[in-house]
PDB file of N, CA and C in Angstrom:
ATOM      1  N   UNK A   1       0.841  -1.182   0.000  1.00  0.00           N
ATOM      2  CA  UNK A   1       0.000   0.000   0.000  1.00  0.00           C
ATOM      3  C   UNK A   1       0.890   1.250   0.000  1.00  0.00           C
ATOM      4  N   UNK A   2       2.084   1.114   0.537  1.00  0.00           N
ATOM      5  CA  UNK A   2       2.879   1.977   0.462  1.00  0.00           C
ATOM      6  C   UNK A   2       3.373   2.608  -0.602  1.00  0.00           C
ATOM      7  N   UNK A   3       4.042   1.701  -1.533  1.00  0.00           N
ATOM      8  CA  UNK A   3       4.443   1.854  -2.724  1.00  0.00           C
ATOM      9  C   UNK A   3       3.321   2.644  -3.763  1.00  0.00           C
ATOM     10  N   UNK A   4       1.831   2.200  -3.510  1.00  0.00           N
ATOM     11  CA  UNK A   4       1.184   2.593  -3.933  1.00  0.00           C
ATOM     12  C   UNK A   4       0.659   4.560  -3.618  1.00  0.00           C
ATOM     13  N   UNK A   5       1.262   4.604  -2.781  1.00  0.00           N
ATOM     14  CA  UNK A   5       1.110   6.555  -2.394  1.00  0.00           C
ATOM     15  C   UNK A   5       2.413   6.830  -3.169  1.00  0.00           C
ATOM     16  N   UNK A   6       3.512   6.631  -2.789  1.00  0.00           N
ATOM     17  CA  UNK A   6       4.824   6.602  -3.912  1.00  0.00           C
ATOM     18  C   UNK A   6       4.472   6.959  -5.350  1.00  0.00           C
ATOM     19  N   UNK A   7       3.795   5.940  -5.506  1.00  0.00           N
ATOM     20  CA  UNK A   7       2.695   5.595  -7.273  1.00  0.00           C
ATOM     21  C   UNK A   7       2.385   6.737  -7.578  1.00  0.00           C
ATOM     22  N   UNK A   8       1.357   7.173  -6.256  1.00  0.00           N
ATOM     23  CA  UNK A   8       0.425   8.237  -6.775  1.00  0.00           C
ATOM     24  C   UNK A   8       1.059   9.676  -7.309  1.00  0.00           C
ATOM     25  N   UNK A   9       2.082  10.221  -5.756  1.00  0.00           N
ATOM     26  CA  UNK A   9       2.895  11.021  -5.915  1.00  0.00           C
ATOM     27  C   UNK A   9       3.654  11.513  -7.019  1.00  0.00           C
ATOM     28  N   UNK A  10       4.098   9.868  -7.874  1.00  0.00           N
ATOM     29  CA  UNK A  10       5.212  10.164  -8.944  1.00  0.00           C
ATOM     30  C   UNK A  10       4.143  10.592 -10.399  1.00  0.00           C
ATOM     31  N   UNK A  11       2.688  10.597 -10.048  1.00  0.00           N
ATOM     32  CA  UNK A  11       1.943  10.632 -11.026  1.00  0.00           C
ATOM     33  C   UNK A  11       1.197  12.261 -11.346  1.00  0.00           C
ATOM     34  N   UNK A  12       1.563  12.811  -9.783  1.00  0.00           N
ATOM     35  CA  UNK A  12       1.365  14.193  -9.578  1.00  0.00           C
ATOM     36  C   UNK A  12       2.358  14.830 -10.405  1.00  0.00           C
ATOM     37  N   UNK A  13       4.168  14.294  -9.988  1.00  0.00           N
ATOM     38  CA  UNK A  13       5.206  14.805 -10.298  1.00  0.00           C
ATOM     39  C   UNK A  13       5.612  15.171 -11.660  1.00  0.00           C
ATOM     40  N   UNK A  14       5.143  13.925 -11.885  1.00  0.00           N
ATOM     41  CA  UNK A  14       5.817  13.868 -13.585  1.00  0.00           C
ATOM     42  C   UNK A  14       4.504  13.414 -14.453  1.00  0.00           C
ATOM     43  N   UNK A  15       4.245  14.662 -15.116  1.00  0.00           N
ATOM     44  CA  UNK A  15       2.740  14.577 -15.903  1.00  0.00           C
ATOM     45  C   UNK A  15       2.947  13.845 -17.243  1.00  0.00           C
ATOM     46  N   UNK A  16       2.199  12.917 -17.859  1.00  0.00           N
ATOM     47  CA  UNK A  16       2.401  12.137 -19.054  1.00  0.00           C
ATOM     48  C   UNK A  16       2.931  12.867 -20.152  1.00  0.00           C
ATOM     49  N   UNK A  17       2.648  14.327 -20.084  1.00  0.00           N
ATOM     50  CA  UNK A  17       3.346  14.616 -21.608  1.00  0.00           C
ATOM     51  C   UNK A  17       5.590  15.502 -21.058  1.00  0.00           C
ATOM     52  N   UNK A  18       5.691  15.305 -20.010  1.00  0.00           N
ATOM     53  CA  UNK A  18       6.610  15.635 -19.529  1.00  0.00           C
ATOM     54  C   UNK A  18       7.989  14.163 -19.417  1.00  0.00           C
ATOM     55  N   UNK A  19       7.851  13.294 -18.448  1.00  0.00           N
ATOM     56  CA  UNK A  19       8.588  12.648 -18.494  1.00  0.00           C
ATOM     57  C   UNK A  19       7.150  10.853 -18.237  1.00  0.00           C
ATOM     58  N   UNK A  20       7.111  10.907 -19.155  1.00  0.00           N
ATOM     59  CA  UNK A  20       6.060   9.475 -20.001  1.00  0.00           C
ATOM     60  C   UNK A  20       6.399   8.702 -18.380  1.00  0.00           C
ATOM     61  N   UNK A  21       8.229   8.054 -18.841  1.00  0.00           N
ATOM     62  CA  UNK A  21       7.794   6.849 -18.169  1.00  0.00           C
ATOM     63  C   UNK A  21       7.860   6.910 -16.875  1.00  0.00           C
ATOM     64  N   UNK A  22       8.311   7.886 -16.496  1.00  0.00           N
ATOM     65  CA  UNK A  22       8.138   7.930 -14.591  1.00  0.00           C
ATOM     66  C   UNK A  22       6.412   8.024 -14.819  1.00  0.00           C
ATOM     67  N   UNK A  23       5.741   8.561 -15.130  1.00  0.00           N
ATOM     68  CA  UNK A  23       4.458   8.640 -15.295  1.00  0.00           C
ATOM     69  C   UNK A  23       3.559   7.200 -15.298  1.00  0.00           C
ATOM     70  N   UNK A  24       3.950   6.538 -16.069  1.00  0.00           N
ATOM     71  CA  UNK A  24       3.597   5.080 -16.437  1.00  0.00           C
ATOM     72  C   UNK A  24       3.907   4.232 -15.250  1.00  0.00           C
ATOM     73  N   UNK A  25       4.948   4.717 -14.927  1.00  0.00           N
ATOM     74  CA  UNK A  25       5.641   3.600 -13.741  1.00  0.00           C
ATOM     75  C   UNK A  25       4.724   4.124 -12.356  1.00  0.00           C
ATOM     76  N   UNK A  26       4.927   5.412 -12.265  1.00  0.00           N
ATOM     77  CA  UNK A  26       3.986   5.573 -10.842  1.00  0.00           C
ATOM     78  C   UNK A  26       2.508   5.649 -11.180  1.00  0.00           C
ATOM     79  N   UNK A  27       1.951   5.081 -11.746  1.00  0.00           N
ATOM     80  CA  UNK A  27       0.105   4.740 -12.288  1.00  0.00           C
ATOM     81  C   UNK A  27       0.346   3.353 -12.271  1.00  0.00           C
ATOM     82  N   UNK A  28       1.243   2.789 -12.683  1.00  0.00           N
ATOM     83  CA  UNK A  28       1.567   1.229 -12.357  1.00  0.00           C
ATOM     84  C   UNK A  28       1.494   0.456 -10.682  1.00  0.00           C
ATOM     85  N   UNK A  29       2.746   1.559  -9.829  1.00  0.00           N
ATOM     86  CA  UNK A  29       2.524   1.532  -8.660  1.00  0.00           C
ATOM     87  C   UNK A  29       1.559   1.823  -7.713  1.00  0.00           C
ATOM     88  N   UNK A  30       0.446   3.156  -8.154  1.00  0.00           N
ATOM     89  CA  UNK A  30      -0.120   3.838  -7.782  1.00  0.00           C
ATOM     90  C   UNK A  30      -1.419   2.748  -8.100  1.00  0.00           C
ATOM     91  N   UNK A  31      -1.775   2.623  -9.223  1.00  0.00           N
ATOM     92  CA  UNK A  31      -2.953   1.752  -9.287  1.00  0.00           C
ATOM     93  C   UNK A  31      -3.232   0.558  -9.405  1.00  0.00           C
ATOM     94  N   UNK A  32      -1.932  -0.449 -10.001  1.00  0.00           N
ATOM     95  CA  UNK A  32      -1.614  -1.521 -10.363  1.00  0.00           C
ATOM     96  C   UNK A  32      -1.096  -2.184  -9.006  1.00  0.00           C
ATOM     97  N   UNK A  33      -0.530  -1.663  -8.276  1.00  0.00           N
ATOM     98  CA  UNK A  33       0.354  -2.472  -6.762  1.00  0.00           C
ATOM     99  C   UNK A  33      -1.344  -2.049  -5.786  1.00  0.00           C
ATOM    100  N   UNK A  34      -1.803  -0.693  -5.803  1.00  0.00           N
ATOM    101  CA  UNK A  34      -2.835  -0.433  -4.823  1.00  0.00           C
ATOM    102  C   UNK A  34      -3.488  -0.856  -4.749  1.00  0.00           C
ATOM    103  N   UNK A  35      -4.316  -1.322  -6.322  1.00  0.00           N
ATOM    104  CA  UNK A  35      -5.651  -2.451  -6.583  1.00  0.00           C
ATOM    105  C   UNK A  35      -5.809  -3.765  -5.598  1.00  0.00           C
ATOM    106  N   UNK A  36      -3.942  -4.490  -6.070  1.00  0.00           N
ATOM    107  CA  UNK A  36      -3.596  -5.988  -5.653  1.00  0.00           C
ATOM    108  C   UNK A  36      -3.702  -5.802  -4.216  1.00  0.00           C
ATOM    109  N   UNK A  37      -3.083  -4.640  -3.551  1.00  0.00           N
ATOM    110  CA  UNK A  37      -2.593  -4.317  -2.058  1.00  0.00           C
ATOM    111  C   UNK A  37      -4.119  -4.647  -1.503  1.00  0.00           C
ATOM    112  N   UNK A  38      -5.448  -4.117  -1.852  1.00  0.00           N
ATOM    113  CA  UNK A  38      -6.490  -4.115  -1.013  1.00  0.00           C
ATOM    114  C   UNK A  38      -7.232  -4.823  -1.410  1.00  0.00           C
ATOM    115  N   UNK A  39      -6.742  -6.189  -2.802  1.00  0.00           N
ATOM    116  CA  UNK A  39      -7.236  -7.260  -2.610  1.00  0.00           C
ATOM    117  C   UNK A  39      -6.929  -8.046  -1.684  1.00  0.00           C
ATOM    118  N   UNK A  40      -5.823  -8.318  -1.640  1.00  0.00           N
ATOM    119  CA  UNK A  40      -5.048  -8.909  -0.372  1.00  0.00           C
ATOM    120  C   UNK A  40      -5.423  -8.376   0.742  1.00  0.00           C
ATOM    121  N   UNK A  41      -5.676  -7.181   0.963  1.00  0.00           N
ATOM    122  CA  UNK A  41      -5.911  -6.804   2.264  1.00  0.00           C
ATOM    123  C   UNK A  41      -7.111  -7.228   2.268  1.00  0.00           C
ATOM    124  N   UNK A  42      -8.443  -7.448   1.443  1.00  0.00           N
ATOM    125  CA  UNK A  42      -9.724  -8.085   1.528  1.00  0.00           C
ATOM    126  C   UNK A  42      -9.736  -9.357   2.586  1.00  0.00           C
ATOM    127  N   UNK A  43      -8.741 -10.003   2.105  1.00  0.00           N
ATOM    128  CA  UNK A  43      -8.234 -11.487   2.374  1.00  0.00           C
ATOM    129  C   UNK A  43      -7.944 -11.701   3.665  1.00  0.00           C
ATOM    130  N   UNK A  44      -6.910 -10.081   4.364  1.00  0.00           N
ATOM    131  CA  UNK A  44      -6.410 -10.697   5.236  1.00  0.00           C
ATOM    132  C   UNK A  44      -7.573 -10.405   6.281  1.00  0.00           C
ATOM    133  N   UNK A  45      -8.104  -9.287   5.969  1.00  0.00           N
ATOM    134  CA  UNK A  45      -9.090  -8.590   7.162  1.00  0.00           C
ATOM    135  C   UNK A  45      -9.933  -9.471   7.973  1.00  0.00           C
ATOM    136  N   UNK A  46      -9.815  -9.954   9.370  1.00  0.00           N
ATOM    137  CA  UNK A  46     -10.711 -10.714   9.054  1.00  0.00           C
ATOM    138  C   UNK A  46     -11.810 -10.488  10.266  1.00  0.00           C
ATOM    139  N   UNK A  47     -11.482  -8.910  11.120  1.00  0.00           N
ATOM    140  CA  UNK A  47     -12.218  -8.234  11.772  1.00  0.00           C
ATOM    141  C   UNK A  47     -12.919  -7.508  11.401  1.00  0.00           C
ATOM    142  N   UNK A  48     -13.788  -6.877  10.251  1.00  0.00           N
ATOM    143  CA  UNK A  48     -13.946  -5.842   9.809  1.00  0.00           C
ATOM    144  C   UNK A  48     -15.576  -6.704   9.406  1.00  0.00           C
ATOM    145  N   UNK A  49     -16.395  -6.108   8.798  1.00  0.00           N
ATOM    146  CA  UNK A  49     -17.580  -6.594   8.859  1.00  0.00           C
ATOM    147  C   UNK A  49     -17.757  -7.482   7.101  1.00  0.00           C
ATOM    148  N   UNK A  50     -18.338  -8.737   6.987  1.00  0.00           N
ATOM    149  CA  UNK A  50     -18.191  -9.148   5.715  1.00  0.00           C
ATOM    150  C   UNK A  50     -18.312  -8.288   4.544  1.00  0.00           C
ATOM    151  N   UNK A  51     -19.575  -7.508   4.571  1.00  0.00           N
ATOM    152  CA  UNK A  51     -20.081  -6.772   3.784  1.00  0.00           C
ATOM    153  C   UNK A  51     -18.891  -5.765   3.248  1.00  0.00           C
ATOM    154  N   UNK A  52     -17.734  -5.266   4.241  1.00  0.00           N
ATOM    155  CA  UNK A  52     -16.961  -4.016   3.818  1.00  0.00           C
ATOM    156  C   UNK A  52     -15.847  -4.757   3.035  1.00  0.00           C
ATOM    157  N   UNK A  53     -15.182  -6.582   3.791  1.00  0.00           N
ATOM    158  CA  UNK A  53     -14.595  -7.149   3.350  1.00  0.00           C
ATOM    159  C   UNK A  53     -14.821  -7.324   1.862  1.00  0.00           C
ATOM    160  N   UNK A  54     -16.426  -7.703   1.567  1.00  0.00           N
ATOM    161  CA  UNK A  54     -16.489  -8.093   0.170  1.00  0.00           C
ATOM    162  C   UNK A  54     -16.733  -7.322  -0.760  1.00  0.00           C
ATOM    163  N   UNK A  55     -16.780  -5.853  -0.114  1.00  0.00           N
ATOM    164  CA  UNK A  55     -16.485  -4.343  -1.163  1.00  0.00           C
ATOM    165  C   UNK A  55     -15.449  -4.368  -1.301  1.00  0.00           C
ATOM    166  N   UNK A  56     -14.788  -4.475  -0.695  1.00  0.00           N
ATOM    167  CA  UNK A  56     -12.752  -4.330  -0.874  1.00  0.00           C
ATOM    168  C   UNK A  56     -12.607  -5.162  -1.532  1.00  0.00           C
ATOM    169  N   UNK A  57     -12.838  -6.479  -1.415  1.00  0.00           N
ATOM    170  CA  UNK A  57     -12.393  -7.439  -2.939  1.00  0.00           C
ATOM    171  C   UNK A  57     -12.539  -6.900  -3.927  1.00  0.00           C
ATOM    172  N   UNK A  58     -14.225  -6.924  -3.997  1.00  0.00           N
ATOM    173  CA  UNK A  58     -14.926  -6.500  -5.667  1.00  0.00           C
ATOM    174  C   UNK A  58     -14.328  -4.696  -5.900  1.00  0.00           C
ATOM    175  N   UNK A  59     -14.194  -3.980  -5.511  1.00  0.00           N
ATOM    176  CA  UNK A  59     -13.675  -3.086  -5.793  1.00  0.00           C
ATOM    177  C   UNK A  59     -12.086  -2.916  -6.028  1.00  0.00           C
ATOM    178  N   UNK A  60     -10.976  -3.622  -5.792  1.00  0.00           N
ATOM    179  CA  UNK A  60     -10.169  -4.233  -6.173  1.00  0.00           C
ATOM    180  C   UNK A  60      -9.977  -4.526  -7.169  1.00  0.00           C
ATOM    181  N   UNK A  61     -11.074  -5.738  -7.589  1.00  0.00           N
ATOM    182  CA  UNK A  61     -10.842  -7.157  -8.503  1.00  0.00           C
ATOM    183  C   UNK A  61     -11.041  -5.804  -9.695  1.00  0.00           C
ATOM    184  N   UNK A  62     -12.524  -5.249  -9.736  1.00  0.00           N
ATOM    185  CA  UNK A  62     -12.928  -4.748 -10.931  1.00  0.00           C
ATOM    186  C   UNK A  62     -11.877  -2.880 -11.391  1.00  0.00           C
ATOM    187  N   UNK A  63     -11.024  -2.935 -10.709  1.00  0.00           N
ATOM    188  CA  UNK A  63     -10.144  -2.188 -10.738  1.00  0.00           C
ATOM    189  C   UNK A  63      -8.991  -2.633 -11.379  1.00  0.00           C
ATOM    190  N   UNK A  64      -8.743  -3.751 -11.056  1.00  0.00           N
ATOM    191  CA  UNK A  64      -7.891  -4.617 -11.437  1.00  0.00           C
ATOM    192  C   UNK A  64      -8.068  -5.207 -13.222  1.00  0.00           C
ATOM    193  N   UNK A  65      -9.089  -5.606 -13.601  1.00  0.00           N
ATOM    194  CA  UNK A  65      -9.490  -5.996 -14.474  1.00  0.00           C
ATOM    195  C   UNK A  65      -9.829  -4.931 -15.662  1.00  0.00           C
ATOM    196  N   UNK A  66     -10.030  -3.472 -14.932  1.00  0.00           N
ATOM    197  CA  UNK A  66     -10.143  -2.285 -15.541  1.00  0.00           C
ATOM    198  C   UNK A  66      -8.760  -1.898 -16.134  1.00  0.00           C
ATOM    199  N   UNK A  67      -7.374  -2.131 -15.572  1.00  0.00           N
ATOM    200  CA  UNK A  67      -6.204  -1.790 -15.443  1.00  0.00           C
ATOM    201  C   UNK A  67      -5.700  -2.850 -16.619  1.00  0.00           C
ATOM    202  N   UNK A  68      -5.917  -3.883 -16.689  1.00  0.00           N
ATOM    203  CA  UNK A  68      -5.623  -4.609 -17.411  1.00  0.00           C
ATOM    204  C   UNK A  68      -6.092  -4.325 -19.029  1.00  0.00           C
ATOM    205  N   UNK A  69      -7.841  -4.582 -19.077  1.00  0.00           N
ATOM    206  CA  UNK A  69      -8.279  -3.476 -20.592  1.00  0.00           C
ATOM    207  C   UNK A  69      -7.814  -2.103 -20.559  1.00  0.00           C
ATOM    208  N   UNK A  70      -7.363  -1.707 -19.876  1.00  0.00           N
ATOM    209  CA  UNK A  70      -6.853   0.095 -20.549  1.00  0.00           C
ATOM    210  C   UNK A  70      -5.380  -0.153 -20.578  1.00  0.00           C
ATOM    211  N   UNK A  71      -4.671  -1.283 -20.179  1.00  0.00           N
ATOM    212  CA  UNK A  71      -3.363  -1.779 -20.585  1.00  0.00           C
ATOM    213  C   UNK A  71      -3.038  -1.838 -22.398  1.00  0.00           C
ATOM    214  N   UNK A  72      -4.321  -3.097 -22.216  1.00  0.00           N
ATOM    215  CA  UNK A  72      -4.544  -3.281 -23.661  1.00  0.00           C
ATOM    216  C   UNK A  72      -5.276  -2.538 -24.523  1.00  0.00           C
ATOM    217  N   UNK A  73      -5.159  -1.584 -24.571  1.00  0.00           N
ATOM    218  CA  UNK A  73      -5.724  -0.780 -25.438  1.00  0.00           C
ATOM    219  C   UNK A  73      -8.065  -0.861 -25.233  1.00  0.00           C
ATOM    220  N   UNK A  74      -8.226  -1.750 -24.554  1.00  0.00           N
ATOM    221  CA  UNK A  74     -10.098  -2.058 -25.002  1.00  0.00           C
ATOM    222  C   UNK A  74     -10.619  -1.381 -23.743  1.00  0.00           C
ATOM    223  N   UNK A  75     -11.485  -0.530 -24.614  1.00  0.00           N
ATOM    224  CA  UNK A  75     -11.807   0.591 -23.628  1.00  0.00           C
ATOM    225  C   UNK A  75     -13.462   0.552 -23.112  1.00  0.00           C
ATOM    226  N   UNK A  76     -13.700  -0.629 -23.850  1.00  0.00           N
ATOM    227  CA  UNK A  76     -15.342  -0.950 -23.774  1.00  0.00           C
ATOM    228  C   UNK A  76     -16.570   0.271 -24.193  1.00  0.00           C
ATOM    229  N   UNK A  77     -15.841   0.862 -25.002  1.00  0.00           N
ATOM    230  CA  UNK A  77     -16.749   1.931 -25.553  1.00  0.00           C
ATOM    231  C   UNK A  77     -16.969   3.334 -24.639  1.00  0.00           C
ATOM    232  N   UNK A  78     -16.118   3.620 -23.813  1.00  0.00           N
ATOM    233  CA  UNK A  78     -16.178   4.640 -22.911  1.00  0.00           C
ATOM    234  C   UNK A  78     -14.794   5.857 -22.954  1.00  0.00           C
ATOM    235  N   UNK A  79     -14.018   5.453 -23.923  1.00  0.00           N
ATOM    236  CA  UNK A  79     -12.442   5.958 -24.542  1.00  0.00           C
ATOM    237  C   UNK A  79     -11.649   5.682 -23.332  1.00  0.00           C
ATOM    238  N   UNK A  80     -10.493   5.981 -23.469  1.00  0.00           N
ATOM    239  CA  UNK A  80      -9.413   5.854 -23.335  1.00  0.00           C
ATOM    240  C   UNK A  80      -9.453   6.740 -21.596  1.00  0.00           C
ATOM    241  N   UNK A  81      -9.999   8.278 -21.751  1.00  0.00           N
ATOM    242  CA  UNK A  81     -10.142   8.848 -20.038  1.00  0.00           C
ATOM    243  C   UNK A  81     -11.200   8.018 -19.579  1.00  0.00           C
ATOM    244  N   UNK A  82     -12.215   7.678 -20.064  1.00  0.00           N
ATOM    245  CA  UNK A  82     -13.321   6.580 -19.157  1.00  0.00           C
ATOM    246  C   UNK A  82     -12.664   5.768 -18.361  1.00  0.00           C
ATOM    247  N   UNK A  83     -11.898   4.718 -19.186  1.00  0.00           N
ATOM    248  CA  UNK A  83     -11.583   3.417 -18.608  1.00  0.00           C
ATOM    249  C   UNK A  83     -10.470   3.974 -17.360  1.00  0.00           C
ATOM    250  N   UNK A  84      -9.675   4.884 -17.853  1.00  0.00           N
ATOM    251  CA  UNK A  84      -8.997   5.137 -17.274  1.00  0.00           C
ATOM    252  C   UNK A  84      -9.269   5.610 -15.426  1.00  0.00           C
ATOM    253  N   UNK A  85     -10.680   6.416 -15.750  1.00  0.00           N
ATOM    254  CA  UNK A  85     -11.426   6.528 -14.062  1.00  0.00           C
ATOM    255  C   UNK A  85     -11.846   5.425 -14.104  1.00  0.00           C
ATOM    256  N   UNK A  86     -12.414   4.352 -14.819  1.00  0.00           N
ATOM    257  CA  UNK A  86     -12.572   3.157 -13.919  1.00  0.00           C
ATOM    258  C   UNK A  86     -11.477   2.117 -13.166  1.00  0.00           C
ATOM    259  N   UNK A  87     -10.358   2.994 -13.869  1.00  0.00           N
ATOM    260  CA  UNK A  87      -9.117   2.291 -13.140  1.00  0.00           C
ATOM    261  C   UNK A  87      -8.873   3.048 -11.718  1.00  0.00           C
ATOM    262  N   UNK A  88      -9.079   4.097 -11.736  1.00  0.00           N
ATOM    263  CA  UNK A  88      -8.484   4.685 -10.731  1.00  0.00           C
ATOM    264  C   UNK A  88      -9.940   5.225  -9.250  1.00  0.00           C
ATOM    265  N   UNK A  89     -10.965   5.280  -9.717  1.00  0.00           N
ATOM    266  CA  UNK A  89     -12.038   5.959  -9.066  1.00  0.00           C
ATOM    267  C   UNK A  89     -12.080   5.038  -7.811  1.00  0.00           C
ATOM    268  N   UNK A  90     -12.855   3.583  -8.434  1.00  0.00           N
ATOM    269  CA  UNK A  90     -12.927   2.360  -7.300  1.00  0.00           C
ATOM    270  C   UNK A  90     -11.704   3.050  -5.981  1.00  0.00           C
ATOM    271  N   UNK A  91     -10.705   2.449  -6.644  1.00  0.00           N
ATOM    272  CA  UNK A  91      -9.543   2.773  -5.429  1.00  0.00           C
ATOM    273  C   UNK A  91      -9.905   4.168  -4.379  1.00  0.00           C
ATOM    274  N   UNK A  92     -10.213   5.024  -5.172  1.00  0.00           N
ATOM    275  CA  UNK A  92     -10.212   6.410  -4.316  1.00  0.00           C
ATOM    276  C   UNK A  92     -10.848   6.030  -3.476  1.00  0.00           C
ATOM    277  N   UNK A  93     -12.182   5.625  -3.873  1.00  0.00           N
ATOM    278  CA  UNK A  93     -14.018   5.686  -3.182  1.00  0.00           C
ATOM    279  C   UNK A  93     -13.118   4.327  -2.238  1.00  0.00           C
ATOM    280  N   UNK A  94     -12.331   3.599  -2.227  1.00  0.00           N
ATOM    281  CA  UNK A  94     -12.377   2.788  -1.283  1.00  0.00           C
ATOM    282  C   UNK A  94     -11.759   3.033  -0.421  1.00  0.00           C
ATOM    283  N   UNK A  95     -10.471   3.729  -0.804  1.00  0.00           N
ATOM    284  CA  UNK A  95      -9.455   4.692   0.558  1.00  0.00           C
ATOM    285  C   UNK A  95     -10.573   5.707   1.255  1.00  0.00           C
ATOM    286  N   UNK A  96     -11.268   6.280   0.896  1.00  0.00           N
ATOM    287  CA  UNK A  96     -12.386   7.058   1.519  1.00  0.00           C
ATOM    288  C   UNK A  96     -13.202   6.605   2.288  1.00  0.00           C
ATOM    289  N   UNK A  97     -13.542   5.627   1.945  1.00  0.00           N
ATOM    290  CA  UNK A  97     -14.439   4.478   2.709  1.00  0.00           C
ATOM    291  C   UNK A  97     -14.075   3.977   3.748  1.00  0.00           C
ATOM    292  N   UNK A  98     -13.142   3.330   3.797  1.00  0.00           N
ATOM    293  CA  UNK A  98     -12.443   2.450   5.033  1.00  0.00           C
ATOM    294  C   UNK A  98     -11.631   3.519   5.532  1.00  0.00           C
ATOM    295  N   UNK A  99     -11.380   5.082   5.117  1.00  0.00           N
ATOM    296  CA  UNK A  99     -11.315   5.804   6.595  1.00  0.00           C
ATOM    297  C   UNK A  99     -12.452   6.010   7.185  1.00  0.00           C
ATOM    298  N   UNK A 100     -13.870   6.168   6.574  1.00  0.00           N
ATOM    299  CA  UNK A 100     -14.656   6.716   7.454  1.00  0.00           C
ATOM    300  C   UNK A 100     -14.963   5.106   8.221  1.00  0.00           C
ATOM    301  N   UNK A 101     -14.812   4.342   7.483  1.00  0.00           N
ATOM    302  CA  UNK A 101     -15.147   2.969   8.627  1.00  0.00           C
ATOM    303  C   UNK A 101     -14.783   2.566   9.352  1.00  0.00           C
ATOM    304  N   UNK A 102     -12.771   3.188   9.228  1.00  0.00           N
ATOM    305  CA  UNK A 102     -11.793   2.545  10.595  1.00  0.00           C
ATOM    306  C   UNK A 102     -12.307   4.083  11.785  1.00  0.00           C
ATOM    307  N   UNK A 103     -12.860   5.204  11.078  1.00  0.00           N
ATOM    308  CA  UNK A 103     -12.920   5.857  12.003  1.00  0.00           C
ATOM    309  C   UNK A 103     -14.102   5.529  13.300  1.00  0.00           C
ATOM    310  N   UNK A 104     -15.342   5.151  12.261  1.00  0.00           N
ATOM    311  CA  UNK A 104     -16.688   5.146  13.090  1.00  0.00           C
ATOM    312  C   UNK A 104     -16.402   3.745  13.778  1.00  0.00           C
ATOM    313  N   UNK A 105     -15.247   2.933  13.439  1.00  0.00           N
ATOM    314  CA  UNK A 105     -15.497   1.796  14.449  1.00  0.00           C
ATOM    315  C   UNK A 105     -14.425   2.053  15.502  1.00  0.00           C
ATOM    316  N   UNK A 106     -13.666   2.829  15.601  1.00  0.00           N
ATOM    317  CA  UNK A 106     -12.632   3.729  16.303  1.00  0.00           C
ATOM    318  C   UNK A 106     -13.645   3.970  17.408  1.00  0.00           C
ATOM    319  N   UNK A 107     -14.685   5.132  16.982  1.00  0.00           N
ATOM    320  CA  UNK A 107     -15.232   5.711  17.647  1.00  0.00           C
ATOM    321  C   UNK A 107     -16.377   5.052  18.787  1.00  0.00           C
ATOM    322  N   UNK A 108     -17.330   4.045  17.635  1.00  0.00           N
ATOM    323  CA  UNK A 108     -17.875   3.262  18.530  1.00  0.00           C
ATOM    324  C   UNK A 108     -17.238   2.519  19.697  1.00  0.00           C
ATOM    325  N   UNK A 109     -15.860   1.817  19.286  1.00  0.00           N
ATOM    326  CA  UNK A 109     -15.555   0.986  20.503  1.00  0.00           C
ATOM    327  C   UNK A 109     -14.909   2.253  21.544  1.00  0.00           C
ATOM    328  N   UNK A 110     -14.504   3.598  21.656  1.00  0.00           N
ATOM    329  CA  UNK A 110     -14.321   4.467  22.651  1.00  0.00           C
ATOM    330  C   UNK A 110     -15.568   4.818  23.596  1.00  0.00           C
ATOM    331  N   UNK A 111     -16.791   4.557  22.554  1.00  0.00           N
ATOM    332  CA  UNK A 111     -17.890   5.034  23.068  1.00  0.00           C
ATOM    333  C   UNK A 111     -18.852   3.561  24.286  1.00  0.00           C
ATOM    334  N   UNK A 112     -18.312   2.697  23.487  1.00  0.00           N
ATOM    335  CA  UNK A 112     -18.850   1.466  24.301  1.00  0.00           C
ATOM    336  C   UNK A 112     -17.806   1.754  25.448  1.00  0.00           C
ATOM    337  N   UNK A 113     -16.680   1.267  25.467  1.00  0.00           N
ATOM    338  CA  UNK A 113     -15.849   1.421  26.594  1.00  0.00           C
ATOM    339  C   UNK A 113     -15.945   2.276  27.883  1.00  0.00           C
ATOM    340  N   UNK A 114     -16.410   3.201  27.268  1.00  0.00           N
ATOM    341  CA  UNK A 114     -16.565   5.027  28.160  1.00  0.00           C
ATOM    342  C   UNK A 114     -18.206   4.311  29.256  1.00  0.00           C
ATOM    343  N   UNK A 115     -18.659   3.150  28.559  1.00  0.00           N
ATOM    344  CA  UNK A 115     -20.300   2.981  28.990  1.00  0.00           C
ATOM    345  C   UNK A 115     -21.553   3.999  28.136  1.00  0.00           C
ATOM    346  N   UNK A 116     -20.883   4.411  27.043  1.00  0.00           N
ATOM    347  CA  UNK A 116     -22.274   5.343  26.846  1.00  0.00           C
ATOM    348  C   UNK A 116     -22.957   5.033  25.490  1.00  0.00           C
ATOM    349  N   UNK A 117     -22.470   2.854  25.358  1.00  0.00           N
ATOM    350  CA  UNK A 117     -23.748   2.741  24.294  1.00  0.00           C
ATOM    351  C   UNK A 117     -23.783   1.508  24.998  1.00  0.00           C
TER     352      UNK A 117
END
């Protein structure tokens, strides 16, 4: 997951029409290592509630599979920037997600503890 902020960073840094392949390489890291990272992390989780577990797969997998057709050129009729947010969006909406979920379950277990649920 790490490598994958690295990814992102080098994708801020070095814009595609400037230096290509640092560009390529950190969208590789950034979306290609991040996808796999929170499939695996689907896998390992095994406190977290099924339902969020089996968003993190499928949002993963179909990220993953998105990354692969905009590899290969097949864009499923949506061009080339389409596929391209379907490579990258999933991931966001899921880093967004599982903060507000590690937060509210943060919060709940302070709040059980304290006695005030």
């Amino acid at each position: 997951m790490g490598l994958s902020g690295v990814g992102s960073m080098m994708v801020g840094l070095f814009p595609e029409n400037t230096i290509g392949l640092l560009h390529i390489i950190g969208a590789f890291l950034g979306l290609g290592v991040g996808n796999i990272a929170i499939v695996v992390l689907s896998i390992a989780l095994k406190d977290v509630r099924s339902v969020f577990r089996y968003y993190t797969f499928l949002s993963g997998m179909l990220s993953i599979i998105a990354f692969a057709l905009f590899y290969f050129e097949i864009y499923l009729g949506i061009g080339r920037g389409g596929m391209e947010r379907l490579v990258s969006y999933p991931f966001a909406l899921w880093m967004m997600l599982f903060g507000v979920y590690m937060t509210t379950t943060r919060v709940r277990a302070i709040m059980k503890a304290k006695g005030h649920l």
